[in-house]
C-alpha atoms as a PDB file:
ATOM      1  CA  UNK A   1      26.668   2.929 -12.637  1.00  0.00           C
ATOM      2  CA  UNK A   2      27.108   2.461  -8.983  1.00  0.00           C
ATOM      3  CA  UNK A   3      26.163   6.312  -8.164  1.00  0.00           C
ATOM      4  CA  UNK A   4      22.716   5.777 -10.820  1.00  0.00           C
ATOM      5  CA  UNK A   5      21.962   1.939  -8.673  1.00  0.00           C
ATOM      6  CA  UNK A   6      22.583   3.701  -5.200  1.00  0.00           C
ATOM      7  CA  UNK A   7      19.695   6.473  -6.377  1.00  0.00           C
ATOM      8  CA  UNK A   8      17.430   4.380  -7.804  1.00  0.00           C
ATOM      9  CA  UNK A   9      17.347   2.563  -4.260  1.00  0.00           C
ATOM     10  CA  UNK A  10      17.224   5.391  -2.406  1.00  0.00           C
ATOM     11  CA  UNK A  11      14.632   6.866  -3.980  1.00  0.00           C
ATOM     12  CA  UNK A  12      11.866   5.093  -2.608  1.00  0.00           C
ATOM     13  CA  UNK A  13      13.337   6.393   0.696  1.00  0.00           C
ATOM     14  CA  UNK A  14      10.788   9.365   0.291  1.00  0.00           C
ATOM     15  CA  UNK A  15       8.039   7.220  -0.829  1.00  0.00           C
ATOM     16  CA  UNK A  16       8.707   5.609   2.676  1.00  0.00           C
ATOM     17  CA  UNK A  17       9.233   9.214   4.446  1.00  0.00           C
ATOM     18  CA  UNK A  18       5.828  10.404   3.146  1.00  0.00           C
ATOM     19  CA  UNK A  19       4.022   6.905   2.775  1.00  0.00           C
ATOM     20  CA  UNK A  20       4.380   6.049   6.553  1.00  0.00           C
ATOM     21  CA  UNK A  21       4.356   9.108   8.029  1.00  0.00           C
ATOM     22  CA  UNK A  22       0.882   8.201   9.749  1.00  0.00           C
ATOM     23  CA  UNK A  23       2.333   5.232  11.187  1.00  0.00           C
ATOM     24  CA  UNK A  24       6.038   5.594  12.306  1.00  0.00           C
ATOM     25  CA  UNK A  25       7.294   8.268  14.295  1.00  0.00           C
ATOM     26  CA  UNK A  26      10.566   9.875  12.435  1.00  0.00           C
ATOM     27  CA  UNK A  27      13.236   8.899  14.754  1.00  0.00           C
ATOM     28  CA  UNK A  28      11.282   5.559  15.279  1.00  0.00           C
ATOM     29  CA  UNK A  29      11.457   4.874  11.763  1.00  0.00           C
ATOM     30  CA  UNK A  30      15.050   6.026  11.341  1.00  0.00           C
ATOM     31  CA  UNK A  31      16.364   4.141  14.118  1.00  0.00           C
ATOM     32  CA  UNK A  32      14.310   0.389  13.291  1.00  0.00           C
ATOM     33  CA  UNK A  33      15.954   1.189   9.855  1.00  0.00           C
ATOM     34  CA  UNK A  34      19.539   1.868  10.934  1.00  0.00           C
ATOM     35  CA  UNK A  35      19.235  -1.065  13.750  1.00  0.00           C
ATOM     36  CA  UNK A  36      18.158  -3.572  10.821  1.00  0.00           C
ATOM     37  CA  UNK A  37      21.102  -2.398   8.860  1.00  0.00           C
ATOM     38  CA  UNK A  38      23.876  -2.772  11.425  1.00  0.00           C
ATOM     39  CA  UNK A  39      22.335  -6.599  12.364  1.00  0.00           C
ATOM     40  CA  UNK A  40      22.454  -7.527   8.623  1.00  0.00           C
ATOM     41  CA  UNK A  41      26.593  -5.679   8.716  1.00  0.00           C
ATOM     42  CA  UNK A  42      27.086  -7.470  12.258  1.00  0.00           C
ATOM     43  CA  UNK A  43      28.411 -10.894  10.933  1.00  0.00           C
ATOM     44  CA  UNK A  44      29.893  -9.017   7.852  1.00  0.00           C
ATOM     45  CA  UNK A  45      32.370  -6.487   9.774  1.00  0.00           C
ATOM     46  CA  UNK A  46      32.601  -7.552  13.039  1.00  0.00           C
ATOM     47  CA  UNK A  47      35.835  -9.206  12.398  1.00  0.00           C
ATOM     48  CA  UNK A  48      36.890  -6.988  10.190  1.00  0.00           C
ATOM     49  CA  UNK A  49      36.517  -3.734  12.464  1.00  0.00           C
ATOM     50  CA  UNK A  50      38.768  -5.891  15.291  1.00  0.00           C
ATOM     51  CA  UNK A  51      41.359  -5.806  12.831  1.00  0.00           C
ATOM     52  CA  UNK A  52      41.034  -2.405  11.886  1.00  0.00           C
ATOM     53  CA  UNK A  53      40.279  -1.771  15.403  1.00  0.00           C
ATOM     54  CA  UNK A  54      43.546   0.295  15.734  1.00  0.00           C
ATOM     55  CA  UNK A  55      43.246   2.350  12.846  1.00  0.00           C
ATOM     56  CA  UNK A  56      39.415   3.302  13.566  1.00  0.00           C
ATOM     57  CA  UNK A  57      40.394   4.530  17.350  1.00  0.00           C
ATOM     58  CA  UNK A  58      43.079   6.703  15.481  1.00  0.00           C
ATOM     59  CA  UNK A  59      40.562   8.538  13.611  1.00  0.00           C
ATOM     60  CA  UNK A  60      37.591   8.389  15.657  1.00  0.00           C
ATOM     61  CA  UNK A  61      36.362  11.776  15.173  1.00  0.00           C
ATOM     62  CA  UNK A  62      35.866  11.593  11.251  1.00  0.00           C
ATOM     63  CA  UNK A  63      34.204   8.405  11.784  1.00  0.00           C
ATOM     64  CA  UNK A  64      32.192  10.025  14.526  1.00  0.00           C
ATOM     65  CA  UNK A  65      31.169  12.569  12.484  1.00  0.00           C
ATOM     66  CA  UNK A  66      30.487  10.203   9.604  1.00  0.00           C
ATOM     67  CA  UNK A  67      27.985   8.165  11.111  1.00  0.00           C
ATOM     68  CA  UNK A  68      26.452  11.813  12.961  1.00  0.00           C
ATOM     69  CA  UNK A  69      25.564  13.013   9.905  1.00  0.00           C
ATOM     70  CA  UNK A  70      24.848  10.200   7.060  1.00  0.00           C
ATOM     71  CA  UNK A  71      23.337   7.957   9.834  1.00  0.00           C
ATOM     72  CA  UNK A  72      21.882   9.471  12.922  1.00  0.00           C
ATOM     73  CA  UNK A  73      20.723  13.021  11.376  1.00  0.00           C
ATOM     74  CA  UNK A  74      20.397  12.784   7.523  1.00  0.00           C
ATOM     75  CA  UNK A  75      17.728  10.231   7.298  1.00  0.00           C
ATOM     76  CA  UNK A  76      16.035  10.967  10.586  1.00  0.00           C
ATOM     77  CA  UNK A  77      15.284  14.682   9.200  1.00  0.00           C
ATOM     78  CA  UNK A  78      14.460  13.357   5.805  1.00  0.00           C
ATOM     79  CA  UNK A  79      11.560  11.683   8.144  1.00  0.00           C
ATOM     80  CA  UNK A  80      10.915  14.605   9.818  1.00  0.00           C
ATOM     81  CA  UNK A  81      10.358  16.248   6.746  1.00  0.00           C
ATOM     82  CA  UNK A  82       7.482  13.571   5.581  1.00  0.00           C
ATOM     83  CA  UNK A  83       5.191  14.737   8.078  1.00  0.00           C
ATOM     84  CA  UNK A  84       4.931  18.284   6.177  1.00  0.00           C
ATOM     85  CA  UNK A  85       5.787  17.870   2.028  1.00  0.00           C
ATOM     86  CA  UNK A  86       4.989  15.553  -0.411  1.00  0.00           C
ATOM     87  CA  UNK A  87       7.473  12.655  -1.633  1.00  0.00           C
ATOM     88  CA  UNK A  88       8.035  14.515  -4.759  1.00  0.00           C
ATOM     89  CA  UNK A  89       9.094  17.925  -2.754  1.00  0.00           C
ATOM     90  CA  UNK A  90      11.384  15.986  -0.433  1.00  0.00           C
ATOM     91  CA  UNK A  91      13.249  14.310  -3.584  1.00  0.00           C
ATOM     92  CA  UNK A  92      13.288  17.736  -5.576  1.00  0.00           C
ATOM     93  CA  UNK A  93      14.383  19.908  -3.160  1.00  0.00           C
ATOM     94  CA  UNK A  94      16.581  17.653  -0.721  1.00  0.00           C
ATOM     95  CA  UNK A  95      18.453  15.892  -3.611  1.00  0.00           C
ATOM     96  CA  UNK A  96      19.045  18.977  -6.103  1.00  0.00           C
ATOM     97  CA  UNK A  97      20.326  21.043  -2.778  1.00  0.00           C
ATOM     98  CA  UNK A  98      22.609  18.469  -1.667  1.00  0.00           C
ATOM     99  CA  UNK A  99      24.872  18.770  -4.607  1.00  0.00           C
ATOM    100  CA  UNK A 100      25.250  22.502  -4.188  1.00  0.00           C
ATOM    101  CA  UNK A 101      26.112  21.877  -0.600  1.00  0.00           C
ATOM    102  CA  UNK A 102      28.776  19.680  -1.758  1.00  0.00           C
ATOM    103  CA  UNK A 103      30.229  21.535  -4.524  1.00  0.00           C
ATOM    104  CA  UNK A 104      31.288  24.553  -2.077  1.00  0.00           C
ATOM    105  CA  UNK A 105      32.239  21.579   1.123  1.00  0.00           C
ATOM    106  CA  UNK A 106      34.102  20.055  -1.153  1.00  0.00           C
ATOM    107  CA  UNK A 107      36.225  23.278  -2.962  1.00  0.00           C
ATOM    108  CA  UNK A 108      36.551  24.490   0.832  1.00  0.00           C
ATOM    109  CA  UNK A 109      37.632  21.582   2.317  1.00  0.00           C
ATOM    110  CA  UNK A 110      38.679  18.931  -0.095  1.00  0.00           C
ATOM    111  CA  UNK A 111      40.555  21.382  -2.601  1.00  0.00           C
ATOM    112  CA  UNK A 112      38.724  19.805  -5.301  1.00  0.00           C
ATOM    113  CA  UNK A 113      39.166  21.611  -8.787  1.00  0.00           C
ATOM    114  CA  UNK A 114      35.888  22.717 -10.224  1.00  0.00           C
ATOM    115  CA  UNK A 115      36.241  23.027 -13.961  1.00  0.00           C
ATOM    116  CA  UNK A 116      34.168  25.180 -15.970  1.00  0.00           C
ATOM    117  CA  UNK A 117      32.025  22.932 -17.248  1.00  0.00           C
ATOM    118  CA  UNK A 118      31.343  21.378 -14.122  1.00  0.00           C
ATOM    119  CA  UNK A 119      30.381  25.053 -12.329  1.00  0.00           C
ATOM    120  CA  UNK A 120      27.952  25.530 -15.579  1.00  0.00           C
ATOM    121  CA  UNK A 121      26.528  22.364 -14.613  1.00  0.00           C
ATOM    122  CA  UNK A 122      25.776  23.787 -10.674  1.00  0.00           C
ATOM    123  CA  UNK A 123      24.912  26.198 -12.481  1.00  0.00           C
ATOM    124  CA  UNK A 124      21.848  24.681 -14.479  1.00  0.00           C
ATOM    125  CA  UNK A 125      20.700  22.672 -11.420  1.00  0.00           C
ATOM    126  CA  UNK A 126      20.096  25.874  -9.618  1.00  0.00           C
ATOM    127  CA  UNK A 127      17.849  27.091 -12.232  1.00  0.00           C
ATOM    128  CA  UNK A 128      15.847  24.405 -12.460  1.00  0.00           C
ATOM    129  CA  UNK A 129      16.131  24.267  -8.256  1.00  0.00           C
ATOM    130  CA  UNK A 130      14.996  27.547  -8.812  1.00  0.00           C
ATOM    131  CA  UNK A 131      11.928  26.262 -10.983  1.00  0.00           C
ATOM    132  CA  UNK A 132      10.578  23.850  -9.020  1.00  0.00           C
ATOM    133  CA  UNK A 133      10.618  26.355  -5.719  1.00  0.00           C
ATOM    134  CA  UNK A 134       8.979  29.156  -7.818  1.00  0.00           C
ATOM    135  CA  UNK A 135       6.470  26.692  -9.157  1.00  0.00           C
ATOM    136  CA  UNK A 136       7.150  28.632 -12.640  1.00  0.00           C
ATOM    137  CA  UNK A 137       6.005  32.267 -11.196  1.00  0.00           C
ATOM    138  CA  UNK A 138       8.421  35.140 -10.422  1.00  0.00           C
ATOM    139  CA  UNK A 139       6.220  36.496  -8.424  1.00  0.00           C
ATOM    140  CA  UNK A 140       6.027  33.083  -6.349  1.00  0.00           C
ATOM    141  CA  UNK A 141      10.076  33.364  -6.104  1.00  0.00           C
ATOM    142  CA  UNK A 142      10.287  36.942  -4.808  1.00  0.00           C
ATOM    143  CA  UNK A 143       8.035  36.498  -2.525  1.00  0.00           C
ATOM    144  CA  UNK A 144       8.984  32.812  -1.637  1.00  0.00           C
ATOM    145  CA  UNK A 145       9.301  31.859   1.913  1.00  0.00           C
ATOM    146  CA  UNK A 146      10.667  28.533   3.020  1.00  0.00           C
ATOM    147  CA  UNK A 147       7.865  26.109   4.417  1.00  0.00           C
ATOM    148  CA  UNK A 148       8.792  23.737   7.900  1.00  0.00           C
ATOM    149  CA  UNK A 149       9.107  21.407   5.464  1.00  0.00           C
ATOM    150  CA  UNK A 150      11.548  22.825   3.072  1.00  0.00           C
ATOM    151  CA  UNK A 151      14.120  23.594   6.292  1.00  0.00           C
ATOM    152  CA  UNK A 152      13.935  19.654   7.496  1.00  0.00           C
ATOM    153  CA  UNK A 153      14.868  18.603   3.867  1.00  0.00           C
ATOM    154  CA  UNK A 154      17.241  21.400   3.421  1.00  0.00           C
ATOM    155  CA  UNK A 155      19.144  20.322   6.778  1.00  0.00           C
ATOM    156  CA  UNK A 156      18.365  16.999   5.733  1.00  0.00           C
ATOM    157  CA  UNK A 157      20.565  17.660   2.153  1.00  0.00           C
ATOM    158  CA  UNK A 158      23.739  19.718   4.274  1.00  0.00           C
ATOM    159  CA  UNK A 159      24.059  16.906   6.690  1.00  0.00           C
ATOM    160  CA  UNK A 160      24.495  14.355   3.429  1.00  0.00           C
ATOM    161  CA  UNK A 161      26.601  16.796   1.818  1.00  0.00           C
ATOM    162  CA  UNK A 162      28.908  17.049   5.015  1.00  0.00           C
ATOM    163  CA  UNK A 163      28.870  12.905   4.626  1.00  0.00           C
ATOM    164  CA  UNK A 164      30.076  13.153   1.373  1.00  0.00           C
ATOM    165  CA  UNK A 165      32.793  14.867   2.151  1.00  0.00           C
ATOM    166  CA  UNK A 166      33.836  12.534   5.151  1.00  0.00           C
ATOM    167  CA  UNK A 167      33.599   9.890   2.905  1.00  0.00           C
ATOM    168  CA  UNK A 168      35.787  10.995   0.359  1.00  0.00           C
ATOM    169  CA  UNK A 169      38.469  11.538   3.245  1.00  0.00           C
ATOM    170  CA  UNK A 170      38.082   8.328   4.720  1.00  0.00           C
ATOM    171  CA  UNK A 171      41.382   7.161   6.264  1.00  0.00           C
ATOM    172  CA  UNK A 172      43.290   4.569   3.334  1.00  0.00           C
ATOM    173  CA  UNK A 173      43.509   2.218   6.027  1.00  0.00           C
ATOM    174  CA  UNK A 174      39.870   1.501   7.019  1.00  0.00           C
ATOM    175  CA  UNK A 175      38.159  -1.075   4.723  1.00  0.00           C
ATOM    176  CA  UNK A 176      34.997  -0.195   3.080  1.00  0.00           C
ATOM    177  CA  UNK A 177      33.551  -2.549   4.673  1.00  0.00           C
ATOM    178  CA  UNK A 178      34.394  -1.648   8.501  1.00  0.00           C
ATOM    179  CA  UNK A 179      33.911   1.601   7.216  1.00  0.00           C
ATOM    180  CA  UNK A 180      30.211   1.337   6.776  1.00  0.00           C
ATOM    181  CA  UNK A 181      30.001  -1.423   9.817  1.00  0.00           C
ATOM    182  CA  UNK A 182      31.348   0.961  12.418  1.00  0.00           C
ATOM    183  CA  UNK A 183      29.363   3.833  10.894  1.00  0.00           C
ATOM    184  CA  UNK A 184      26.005   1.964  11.112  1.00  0.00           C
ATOM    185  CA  UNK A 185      26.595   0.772  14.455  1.00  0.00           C
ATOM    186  CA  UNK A 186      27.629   4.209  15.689  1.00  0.00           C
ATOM    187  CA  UNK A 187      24.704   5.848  14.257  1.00  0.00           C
ATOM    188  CA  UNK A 188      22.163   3.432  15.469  1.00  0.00           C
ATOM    189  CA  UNK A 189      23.903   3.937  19.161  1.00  0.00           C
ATOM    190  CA  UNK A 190      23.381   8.146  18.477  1.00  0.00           C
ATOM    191  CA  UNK A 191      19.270   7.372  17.735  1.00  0.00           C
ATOM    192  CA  UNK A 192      18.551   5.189  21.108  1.00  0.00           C
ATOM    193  CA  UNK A 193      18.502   7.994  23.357  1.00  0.00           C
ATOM    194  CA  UNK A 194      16.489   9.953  21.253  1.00  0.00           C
ATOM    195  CA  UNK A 195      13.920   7.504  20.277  1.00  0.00           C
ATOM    196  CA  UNK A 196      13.082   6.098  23.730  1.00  0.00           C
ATOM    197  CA  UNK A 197      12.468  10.043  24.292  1.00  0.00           C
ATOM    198  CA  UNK A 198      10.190   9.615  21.101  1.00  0.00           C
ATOM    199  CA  UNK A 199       8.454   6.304  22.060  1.00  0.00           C
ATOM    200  CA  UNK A 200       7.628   7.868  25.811  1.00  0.00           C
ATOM    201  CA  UNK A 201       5.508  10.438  24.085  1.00  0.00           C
ATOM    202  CA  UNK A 202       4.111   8.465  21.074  1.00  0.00           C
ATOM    203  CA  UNK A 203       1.290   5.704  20.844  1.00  0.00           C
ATOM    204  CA  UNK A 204       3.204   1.722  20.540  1.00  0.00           C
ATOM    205  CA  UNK A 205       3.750   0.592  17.163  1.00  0.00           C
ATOM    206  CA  UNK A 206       1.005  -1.572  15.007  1.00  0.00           C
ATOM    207  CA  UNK A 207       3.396  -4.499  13.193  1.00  0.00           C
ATOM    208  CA  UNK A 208       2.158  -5.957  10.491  1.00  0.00           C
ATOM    209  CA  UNK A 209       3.486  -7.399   7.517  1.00  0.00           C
ATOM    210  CA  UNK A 210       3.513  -4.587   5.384  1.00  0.00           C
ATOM    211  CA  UNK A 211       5.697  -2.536   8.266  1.00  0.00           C
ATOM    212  CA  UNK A 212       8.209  -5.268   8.306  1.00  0.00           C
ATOM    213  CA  UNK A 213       8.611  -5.455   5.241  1.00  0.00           C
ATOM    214  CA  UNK A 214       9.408  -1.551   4.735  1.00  0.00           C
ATOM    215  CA  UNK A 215      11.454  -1.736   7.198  1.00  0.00           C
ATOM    216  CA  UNK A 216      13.328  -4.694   5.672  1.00  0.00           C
ATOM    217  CA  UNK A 217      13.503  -2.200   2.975  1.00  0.00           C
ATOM    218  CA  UNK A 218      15.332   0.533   4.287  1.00  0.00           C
ATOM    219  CA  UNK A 219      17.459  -1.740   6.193  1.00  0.00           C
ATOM    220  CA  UNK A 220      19.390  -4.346   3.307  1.00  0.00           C
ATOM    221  CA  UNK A 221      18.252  -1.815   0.483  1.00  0.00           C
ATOM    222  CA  UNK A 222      18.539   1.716   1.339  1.00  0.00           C
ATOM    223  CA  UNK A 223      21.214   1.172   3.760  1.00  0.00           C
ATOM    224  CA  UNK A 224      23.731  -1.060   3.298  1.00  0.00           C
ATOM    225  CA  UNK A 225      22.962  -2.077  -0.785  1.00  0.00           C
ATOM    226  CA  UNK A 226      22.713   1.983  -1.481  1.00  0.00           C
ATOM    227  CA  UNK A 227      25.694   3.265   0.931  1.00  0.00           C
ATOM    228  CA  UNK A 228      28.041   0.350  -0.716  1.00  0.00           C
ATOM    229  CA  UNK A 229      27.875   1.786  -3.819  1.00  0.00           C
ATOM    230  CA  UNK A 230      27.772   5.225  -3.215  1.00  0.00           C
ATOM    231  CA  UNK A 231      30.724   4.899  -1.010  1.00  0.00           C
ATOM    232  CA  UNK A 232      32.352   3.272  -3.887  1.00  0.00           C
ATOM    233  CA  UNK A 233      31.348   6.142  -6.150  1.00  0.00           C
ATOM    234  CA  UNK A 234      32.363   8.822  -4.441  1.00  0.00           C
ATOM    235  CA  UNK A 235      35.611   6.717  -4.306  1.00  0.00           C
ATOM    236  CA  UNK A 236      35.900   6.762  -8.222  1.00  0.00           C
ATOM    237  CA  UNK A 237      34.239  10.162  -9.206  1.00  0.00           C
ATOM    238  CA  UNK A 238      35.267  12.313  -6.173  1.00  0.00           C
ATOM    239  CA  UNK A 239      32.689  14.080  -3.826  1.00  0.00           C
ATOM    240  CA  UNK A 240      31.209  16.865  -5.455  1.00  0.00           C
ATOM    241  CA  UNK A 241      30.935  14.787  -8.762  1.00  0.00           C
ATOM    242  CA  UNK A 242      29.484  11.751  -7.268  1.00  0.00           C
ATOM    243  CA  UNK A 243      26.984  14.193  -5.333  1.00  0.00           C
ATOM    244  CA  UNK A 244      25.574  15.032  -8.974  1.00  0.00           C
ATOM    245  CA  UNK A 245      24.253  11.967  -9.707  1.00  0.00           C
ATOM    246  CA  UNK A 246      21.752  12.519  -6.856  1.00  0.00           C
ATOM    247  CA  UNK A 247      19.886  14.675  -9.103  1.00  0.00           C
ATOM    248  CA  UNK A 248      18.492  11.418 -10.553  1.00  0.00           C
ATOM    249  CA  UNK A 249      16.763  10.458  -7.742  1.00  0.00           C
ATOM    250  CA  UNK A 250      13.868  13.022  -8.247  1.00  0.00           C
ATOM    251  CA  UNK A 251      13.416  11.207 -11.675  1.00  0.00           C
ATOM    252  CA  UNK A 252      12.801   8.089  -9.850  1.00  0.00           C
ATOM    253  CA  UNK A 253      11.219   9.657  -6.818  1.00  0.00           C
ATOM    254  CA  UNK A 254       8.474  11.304  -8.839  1.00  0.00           C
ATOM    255  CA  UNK A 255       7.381   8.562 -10.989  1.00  0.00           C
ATOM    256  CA  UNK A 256       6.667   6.223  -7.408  1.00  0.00           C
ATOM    257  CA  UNK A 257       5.087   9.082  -5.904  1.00  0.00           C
ATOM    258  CA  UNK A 258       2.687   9.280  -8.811  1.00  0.00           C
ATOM    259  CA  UNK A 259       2.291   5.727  -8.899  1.00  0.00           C
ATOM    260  CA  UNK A 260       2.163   4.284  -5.229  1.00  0.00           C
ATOM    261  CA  UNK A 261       1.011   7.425  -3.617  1.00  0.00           C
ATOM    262  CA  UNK A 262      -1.066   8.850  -5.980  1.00  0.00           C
ATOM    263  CA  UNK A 263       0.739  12.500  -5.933  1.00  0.00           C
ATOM    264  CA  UNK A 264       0.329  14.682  -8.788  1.00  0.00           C
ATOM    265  CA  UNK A 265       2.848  16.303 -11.325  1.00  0.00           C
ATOM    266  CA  UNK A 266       2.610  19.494 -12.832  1.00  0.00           C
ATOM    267  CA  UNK A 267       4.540  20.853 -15.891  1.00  0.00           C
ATOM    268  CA  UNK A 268       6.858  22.876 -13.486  1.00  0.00           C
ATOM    269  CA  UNK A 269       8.170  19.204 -11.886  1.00  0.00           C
ATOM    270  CA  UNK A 270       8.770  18.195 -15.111  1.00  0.00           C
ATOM    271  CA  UNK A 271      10.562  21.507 -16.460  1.00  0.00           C
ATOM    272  CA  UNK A 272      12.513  21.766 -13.245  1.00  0.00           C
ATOM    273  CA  UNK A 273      13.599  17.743 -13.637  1.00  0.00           C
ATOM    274  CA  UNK A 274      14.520  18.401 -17.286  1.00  0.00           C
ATOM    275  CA  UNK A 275      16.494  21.103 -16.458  1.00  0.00           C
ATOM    276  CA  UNK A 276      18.495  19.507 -13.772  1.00  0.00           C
ATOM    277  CA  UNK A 277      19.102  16.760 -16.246  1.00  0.00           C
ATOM    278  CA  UNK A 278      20.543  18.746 -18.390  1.00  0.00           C
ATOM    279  CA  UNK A 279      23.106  20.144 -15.985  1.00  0.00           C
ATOM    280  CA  UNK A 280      23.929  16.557 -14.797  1.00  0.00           C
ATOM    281  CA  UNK A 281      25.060  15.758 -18.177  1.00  0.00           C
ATOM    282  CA  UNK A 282      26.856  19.444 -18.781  1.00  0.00           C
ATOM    283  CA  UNK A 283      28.967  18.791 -14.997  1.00  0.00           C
ATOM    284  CA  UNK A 284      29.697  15.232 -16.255  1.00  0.00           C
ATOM    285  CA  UNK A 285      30.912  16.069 -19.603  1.00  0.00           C
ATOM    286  CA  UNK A 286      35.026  15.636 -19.768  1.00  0.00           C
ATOM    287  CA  UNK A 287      36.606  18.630 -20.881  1.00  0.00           C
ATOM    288  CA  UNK A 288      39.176  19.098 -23.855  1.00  0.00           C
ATOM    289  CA  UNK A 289      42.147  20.783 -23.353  1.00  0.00           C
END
């Protein structure tokens, strides 16, 4: 349940990538959201992370890494990615890649036993990964070429998958709570350079109402809501598992697209999301001895 509420929240993160695009910079819009997120965690962890100070410093190159690539990069790219695709290409193809990413990170790395069932189930998300890129034509697949936007997403979905595995790893000692605090503060601190490059070459921002309030958004929802609960998922299912579950957000993804940004679904989205369904539920199934 905490893995299915952390990707219904995050799916509107590509409504956001897509529906602002026009207005917000990328790196602008990833670091107002990241800099809202660590002032809402700043009375939450600050005295938590001075206890823990210790124990951070000792590990301060996971937790480096950690907030590299599920802060600073992930989302920024995501954002990046908005200015070519649609919000339903970002969820399919970002969130259905990231758990293949994350499969082999976490076998490699983590040691993590993949059962048979569970490989079937990789297995079946492929296809239907497979589906949605060939838009139903094998011509369209052999000849398929990655668009600009495909390779943002699809660096977007490694960087999340290399998070993952960080995250499962996180030292026993650091809280989940100064966990996410030091991560969203570090992150944030990895953006300012590059978005006062960004701002020096990019008209001032328009505020309104509407803008605060997305950004209010991404900052208590996406970020620190969403990342609580996935953190705590991956805690109770494992990495690769937990990563499954992110199949869901196209589901979610593709019904706001249709409704908020009036983007259109063919019978191939649906196919493809059926399919990937289906091998969400065969790499959750427990196996009998």
């Amino acid at each position: 349940m905490l893995a299915v509420l952390a990707t219904l929240i995050w799916s509107g993160n590509f409504i956001v990538a897509r529906g602002v695009s026009h207005r917000v910079p990328p790196v602008t819009l990833a670091f107002l959201r990241w800099a809202c997120a660590s002032l809402i965690m700043l009375p939450l962890g600050w005295r938590l992370v001075k206890t823990e100070w210790t124990i951070i410093r000792r590990h301060a190159a996971p937790v480096f890494f950690a907030a590299l690539t599920g802060v600073s990069v992930f989302n920024t790219l995501v954002y990046v990615a908005g200015h070519y695709s649609q919000a339903v290409n970002l969820a399919l193809i970002g969130t259905t890649s990231s758990p293949v990413f994350s499969f082999v990170l976490a076998r490699v790395f983590l040691k993590e036993r993949i059962p048979p069932l569970r490989l079937l189930g990789l297995l079946v998300c492929l296809a239907g990964i497979l589906l949605l890129l060939s838009r139903g034509s094998w011509e369209v697949l052999l000849h398929f070429r990655f668009t600009q936007g495909d390779w943002w997403i699809l660096g977007a979905a490694l960087s999340f998958a290399i998070y993952n595995i960080l995250a499962r790893k996180k030292p026993s000692g650091i809280s989940p709570l100064s966990y996410l605090s030091i991560t969203f503060w570090l992150g944030t601190l990895l953006l300012l350079p590059v978005v006062l490059w960004e701002q020096s070459s990019t008209p001032p921002l328009h505020w309104d109402a509407s803008l605060a309030g997305i950004v209010l958004y991404l900052g208590a929802g996406t970020s620190v809501i969403a990342f609580f609960c996935w953190n705590g998922a991956i805690a109770r299912l494992g990495a690769a598992r937990a990563a499954i579950f992110g199949n869901l957000i196209p589901l979610f993804s593709s019904v706001e697209a249709v409704l908020i940004l009036q983007e259109k679904i063919t019978w191939v989205h649906l196919a493809g999301m059926l399919v990937i369904v289906c091998g969400l539920v065969l790499a959750n199934l427990k196996q009998r001895r």
